[in-house]
Protein backbone atom coordinates (compact mmCIF):
# COMPACT_ATOMS: atom_id res chain seq x y z
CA UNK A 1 110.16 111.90 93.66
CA UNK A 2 109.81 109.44 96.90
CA UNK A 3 111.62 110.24 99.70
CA UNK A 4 113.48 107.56 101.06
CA UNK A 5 112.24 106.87 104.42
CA UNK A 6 115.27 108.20 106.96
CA UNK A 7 112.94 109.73 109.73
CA UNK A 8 116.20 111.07 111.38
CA UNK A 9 117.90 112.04 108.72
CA UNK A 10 120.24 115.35 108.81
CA UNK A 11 120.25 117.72 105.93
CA UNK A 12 122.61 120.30 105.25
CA UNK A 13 124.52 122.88 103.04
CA UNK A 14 128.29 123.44 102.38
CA UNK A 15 129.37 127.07 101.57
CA UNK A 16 132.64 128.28 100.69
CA UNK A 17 134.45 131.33 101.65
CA UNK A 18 134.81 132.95 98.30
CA UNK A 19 131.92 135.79 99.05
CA UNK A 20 132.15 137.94 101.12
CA UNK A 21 131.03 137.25 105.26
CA UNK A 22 127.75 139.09 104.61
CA UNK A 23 126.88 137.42 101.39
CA UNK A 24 127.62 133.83 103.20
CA UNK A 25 125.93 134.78 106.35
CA UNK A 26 122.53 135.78 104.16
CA UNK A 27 122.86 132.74 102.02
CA UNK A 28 122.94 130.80 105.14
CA UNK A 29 120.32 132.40 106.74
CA UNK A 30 117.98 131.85 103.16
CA UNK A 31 118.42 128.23 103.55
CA UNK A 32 118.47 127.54 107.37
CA UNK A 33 115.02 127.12 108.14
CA UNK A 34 114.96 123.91 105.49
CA UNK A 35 118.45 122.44 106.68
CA UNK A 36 120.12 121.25 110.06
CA UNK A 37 123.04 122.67 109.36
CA UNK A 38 124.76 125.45 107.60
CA UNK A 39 128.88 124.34 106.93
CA UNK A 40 131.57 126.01 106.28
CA UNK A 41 134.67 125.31 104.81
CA UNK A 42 138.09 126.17 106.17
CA UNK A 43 140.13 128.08 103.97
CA UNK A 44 143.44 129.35 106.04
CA UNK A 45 143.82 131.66 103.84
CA UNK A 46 140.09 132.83 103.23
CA UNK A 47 137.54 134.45 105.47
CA UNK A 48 137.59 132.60 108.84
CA UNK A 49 135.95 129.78 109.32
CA UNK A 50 134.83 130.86 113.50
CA UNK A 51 134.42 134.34 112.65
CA UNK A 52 131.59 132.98 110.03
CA UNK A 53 129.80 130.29 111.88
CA UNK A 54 129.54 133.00 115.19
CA UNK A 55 127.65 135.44 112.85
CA UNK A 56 125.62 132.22 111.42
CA UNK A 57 124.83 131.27 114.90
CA UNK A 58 124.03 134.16 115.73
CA UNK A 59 121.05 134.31 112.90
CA UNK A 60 120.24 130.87 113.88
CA UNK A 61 121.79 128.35 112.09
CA UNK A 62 123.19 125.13 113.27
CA UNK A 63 126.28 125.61 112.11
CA UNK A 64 129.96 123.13 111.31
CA UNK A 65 133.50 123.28 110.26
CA UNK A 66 133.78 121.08 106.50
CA UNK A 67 136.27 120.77 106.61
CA UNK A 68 139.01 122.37 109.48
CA UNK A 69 142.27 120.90 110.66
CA UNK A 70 144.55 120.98 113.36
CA UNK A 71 148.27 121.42 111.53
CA UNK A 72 148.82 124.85 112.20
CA UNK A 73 146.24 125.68 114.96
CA UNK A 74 146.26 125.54 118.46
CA UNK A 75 143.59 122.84 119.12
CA UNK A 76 143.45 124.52 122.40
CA UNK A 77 141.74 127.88 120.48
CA UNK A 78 139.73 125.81 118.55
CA UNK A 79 138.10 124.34 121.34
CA UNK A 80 137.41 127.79 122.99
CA UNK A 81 136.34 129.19 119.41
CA UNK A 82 133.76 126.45 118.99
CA UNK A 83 132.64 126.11 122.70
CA UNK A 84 131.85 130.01 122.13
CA UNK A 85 130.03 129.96 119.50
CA UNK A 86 127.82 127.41 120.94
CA UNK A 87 126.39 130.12 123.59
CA UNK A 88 125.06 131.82 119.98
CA UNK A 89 122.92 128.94 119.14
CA UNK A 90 119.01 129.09 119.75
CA UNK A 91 117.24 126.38 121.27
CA UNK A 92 117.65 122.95 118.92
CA UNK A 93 120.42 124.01 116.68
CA UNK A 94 124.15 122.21 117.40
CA UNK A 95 127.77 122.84 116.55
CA UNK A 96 129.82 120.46 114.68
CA UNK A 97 133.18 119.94 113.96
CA UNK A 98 134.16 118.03 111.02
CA UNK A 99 138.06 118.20 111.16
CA UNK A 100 141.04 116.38 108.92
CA UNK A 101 144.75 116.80 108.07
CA UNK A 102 144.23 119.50 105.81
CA UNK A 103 144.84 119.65 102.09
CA UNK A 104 147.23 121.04 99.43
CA UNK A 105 146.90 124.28 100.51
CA UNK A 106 148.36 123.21 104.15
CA UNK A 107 150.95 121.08 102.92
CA UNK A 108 152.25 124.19 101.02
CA UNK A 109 152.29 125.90 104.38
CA UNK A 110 153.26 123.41 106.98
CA UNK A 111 154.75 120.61 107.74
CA UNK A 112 152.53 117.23 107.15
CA UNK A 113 154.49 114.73 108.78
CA UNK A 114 152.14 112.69 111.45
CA UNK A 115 149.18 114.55 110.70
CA UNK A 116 146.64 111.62 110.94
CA UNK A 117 147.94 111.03 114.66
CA UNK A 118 148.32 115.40 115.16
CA UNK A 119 144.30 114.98 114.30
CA UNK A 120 144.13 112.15 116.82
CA UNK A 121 145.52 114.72 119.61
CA UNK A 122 143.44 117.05 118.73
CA UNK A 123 140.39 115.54 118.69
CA UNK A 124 140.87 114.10 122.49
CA UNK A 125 142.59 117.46 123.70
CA UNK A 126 139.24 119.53 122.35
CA UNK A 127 136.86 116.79 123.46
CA UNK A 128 138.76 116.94 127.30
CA UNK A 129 138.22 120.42 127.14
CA UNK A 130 134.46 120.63 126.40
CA UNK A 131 134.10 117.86 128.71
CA UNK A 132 135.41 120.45 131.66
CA UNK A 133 138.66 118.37 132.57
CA UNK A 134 142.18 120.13 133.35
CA UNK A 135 144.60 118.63 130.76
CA UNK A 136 147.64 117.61 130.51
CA UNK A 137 149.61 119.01 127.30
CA UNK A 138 152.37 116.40 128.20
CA UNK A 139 149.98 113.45 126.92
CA UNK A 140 149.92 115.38 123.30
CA UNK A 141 153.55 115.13 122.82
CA UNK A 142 152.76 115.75 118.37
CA UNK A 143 151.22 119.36 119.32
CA UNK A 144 153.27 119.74 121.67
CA UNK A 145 156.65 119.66 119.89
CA UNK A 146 155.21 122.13 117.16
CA UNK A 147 153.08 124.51 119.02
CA UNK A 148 156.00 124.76 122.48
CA UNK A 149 153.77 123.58 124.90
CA UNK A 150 155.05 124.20 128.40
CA UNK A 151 156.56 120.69 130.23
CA UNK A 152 153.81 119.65 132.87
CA UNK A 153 151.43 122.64 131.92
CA UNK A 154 147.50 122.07 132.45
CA UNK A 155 145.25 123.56 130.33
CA UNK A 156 141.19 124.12 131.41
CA UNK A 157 138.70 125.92 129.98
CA UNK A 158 137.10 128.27 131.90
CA UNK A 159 133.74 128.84 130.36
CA UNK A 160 131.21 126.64 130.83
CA UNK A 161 130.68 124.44 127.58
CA UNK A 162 126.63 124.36 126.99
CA UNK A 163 126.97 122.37 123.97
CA UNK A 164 129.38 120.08 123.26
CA UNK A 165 129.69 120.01 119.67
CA UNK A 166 130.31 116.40 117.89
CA UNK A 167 133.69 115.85 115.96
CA UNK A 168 133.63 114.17 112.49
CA UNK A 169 136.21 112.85 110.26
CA UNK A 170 136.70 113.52 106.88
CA UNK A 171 139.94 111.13 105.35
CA UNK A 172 140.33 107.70 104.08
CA UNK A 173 142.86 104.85 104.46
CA UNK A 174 142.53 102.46 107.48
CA UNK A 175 145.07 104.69 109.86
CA UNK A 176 142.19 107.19 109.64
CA UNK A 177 139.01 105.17 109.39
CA UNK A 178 140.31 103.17 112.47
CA UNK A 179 140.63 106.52 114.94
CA UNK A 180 137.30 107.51 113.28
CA UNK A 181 135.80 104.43 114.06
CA UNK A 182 137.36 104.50 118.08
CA UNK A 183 137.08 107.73 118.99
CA UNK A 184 135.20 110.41 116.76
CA UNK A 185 131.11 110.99 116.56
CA UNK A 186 131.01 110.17 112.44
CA UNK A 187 132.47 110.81 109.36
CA UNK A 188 132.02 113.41 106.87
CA UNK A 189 132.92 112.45 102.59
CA UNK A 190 131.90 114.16 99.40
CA UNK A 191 130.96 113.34 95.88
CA UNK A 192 133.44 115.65 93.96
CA UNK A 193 136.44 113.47 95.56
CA UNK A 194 136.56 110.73 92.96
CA UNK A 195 137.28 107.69 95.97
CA UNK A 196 133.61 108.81 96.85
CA UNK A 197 131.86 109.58 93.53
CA UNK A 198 129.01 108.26 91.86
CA UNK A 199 131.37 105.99 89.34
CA UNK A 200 133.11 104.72 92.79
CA UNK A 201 130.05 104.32 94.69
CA UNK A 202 128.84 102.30 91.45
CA UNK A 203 131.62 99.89 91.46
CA UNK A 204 132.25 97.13 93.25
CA UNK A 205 136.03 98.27 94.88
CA UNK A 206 133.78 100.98 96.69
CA UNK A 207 134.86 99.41 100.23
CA UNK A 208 138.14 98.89 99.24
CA UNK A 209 138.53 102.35 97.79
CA UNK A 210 137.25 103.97 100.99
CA UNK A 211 137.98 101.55 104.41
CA UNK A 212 134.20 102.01 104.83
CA UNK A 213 133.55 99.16 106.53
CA UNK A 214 134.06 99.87 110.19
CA UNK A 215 132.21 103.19 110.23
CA UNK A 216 129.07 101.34 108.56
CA UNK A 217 129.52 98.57 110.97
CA UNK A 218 129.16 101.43 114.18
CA UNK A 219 126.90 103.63 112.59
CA UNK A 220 124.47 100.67 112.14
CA UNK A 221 124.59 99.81 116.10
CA UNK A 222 125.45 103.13 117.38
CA UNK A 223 122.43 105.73 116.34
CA UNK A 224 124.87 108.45 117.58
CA UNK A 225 127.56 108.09 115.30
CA UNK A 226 127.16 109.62 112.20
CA UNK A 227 128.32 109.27 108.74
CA UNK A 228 127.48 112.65 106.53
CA UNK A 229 127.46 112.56 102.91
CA UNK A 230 127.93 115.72 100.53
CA UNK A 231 126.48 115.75 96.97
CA UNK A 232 128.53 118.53 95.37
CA UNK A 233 126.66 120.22 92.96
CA UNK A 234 126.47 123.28 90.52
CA UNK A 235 123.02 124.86 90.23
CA UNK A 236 121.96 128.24 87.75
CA UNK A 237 119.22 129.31 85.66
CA UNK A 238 121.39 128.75 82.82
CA UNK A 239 122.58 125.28 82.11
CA UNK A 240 125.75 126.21 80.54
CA UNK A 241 126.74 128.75 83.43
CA UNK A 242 126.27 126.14 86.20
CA UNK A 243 128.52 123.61 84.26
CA UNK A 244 131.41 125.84 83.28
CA UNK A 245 131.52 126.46 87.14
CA UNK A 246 131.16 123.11 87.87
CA UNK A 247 134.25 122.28 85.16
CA UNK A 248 136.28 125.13 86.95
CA UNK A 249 136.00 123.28 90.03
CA UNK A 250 136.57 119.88 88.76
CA UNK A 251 139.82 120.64 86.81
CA UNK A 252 141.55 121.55 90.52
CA UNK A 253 140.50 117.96 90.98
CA UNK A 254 141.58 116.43 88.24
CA UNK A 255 145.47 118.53 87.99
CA UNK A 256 145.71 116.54 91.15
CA UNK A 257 148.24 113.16 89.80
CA UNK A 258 147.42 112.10 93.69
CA UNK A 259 143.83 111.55 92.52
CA UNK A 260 144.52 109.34 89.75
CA UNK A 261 145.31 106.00 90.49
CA UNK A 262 141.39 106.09 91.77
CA UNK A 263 140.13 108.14 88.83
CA UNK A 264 141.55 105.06 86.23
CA UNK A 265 139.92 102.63 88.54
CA UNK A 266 136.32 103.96 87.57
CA UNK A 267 136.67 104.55 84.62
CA UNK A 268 137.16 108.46 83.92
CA UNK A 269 138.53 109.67 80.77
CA UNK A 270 142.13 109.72 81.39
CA UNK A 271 143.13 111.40 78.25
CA UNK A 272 141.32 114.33 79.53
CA UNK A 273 142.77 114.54 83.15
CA UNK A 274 145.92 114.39 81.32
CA UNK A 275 145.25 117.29 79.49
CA UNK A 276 144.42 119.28 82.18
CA UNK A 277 147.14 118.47 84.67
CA UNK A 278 149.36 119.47 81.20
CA UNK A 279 147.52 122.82 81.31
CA UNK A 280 148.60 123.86 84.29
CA UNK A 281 152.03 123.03 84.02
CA UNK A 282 151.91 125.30 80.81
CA UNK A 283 150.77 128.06 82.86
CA UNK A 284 147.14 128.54 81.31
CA UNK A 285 145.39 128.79 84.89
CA UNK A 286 141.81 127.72 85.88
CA UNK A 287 141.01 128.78 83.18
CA UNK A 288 142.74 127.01 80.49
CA UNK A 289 142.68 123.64 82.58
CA UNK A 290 138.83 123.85 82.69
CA UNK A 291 138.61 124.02 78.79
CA UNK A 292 140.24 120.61 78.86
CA UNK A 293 138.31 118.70 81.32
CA UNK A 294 136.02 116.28 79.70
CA UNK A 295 131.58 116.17 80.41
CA UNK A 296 132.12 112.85 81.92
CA UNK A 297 134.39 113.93 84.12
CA UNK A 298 132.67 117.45 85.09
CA UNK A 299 129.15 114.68 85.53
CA UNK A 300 131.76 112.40 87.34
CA UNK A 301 132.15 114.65 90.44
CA UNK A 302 130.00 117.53 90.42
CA UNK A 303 126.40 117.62 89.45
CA UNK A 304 125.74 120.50 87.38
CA UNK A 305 122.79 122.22 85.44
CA UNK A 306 119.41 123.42 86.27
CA UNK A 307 117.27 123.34 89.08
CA UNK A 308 115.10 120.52 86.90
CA UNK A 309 118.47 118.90 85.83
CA UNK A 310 120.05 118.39 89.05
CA UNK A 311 117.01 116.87 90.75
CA UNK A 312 117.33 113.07 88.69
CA UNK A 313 121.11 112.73 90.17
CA UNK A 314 120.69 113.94 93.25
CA UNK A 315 117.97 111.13 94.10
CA UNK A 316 120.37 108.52 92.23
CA UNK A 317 123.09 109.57 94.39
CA UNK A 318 121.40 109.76 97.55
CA UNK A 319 119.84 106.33 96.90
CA UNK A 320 123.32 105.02 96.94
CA UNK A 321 124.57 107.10 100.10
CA UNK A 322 121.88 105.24 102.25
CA UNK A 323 123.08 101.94 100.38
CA UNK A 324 126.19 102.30 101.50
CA UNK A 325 125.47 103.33 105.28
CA UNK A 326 125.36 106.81 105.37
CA UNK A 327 122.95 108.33 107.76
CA UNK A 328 122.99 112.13 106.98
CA UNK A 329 123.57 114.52 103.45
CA UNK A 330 124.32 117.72 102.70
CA UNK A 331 124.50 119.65 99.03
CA UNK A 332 128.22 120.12 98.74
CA UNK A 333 130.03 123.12 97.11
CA UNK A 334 130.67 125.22 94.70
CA UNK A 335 126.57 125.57 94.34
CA UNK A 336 126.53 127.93 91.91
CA UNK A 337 128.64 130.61 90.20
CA UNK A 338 125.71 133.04 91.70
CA UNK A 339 125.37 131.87 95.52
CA UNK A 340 122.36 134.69 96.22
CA UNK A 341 120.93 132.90 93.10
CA UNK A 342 121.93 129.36 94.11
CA UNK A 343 120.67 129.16 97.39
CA UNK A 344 117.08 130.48 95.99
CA UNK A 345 116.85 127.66 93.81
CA UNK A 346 117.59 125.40 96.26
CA UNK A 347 115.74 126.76 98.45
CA UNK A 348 112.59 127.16 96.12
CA UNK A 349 113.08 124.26 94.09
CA UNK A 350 115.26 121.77 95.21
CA UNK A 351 114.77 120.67 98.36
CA UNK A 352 110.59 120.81 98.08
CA UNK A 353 111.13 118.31 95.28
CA UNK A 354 113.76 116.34 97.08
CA UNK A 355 112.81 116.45 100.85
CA UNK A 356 109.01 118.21 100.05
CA UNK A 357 108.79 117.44 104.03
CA UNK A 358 111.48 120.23 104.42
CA UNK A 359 109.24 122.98 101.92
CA UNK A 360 108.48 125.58 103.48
């Protein structure tokens, strides 16, 4: 296949903490020699996110948060937390932070209200703090009220900060795309959310869908500003195995009535969302939801098969990333239902074939 010619392109991975720390930490370390960057998603509830990226680090991989959030946190820890794990990195690798509101889980645990401006704070609190400034928690009145800052206390860090990491935003809407476009170092989006998929990225409402249009605008003057795009995918020897995880995942997506307005817009089979959102309000699980979610819809949002069948939609997709301004990908979760296994064929026979200037 011919790579498309992005010179300065950034390639990574997206794990998920549903192994256990060592098994993430080898997987990571399998693939890190090919990639710029090993991510992590934030699970509250999961392994933690810092614990895992130190222990990445410290095997040396660039490492990032995909997604973390402030609701809930002290953005004051998370700036220490990531400023630390920075000293772990060797020479060349970085720390990123792609951050949001959070999702269901963190609605079911805390209060949402003004999160898109709460992420705002956060993001200028934790820059401020890399940036070696004493603060003022009085100018972030949102964290203030829920974490009890102190009136007229000044917070500094007191470690040097040897890497500053960048902070991307993942969201859509225009109150989000406009602070992203203002303030942050990029954007981070994914195939498996359908406002992003390959159907949306096919259609013509894709701008509308997504507020894309300032981000593209900066990206395309600013070469520092960066707007990552994950191709979630499902990869296994055995065709079959790969897609029933892949389905798994997808009916979580498709249960989700919030999702649907943009679903119907590109054309997904409705009648089978249906059924699935109706299958979990019977009580029949993962499980039972997944038996009702339609191919299309599994090919809709998660790329799923072989090694050899994964290859012809990844290049479609990527081809339409770079249309549509994005400057960096990364292979988005679940993977696999075996990660061990997953990351070797990625390793061995997806990214040569993709990216055969990454083989190694």
């Amino acid at each position: 296949m011919n790579q498309p010619d992005k010179s300065d392109m950034k390639l990574g991975v997206q794990l998920t903490p549903w192994v256990s720390a060592s098994d993430l930490v080898t997987a990571g370390e399998r693939l890190a020699p090919q990639l710029d960057t090993i991510w992590v998603q934030d699970q509250m509830l999961a392994r933690n996110v810092w614990v895992t990226l130190a222990a990445l680090a410290q095997r040396g991989c660039g490492v990032g948060t995909n997604v973390t959030w402030p609701i809930g946190r002290n953005p004051i820890e998370m700036a220490s937390s990531a400023a630390t794990i920075g000293e772990l990195l060797p020479q060349g690798r970085r720390v990123t932070i792609g951050m949001g509101s959070g999702g269901a889980l963190v609605g079911a645990l805390f209060d949402m209200s003004n999160r898109a401006a709460m992420v705002e704070e956060a993001l200028i609190l934790m820059r401020s703090l890399w940036d070696g400034n004493e603060v003022a928690l009085d100018d972030f009145p949102l964290l203030g009220s829920r974490l009890g800052y102190v009136p007229g206390a000044v917070a500094k860090l007191t470690i040097p900060v040897v890497k500053k990491p960048d902070i991307l935003i993942a969201g859509v809407g225009p109150r989000v795309t406009d602070m992203t476009a203002r303030l942050a170092d990029g954007a981070i989006s994914a195939s498996n959310l359908p406002v992003h998929s390959r159907a949306a990225m096919q259609s013509a409402d894709y701008d509308s869908f997504t507020n894309m249009g300032p981000l593209v605008a900066r990206a395309s003057t600013d070469p520092n500003f960066r707007l990552h795009f994950g191709m979630n995918l499902s990869v296994a020897e055995d065709r079959e195995t790969a897609r029933s995880h892949a389905r798994r995942q997808v009916a979580l997506i498709a249960g989700n009535p919030g999702m649907w307005p943009v679903m119907e817009r590109i054309g997904l089979d409705m009648d089978s969302v249906h059924a699935t959102k109706n299958a979990f309000d019977q009580g029949l699980g993962v499980a039972g939801a997944s038996d009702c979610v339609a191919d299309s819809v599994v090919d809709a949002l998660i790329i799923a098969g072989t090694a050899e069948d994964v290859l012809e939609p990844l290049d479609i997709l990527r081809q339409l990333a770079f249309a549509h301004g994005y400057t960096d990908l990364f292979l988005g979760a679940p993977l696999g239902p075996d990660l061990s296994l997953a990351s070797d064929l990625l390793a061995d026979r997806v990214i040569p074939e993709l990216w055969p200037n990454r083989a190694i």
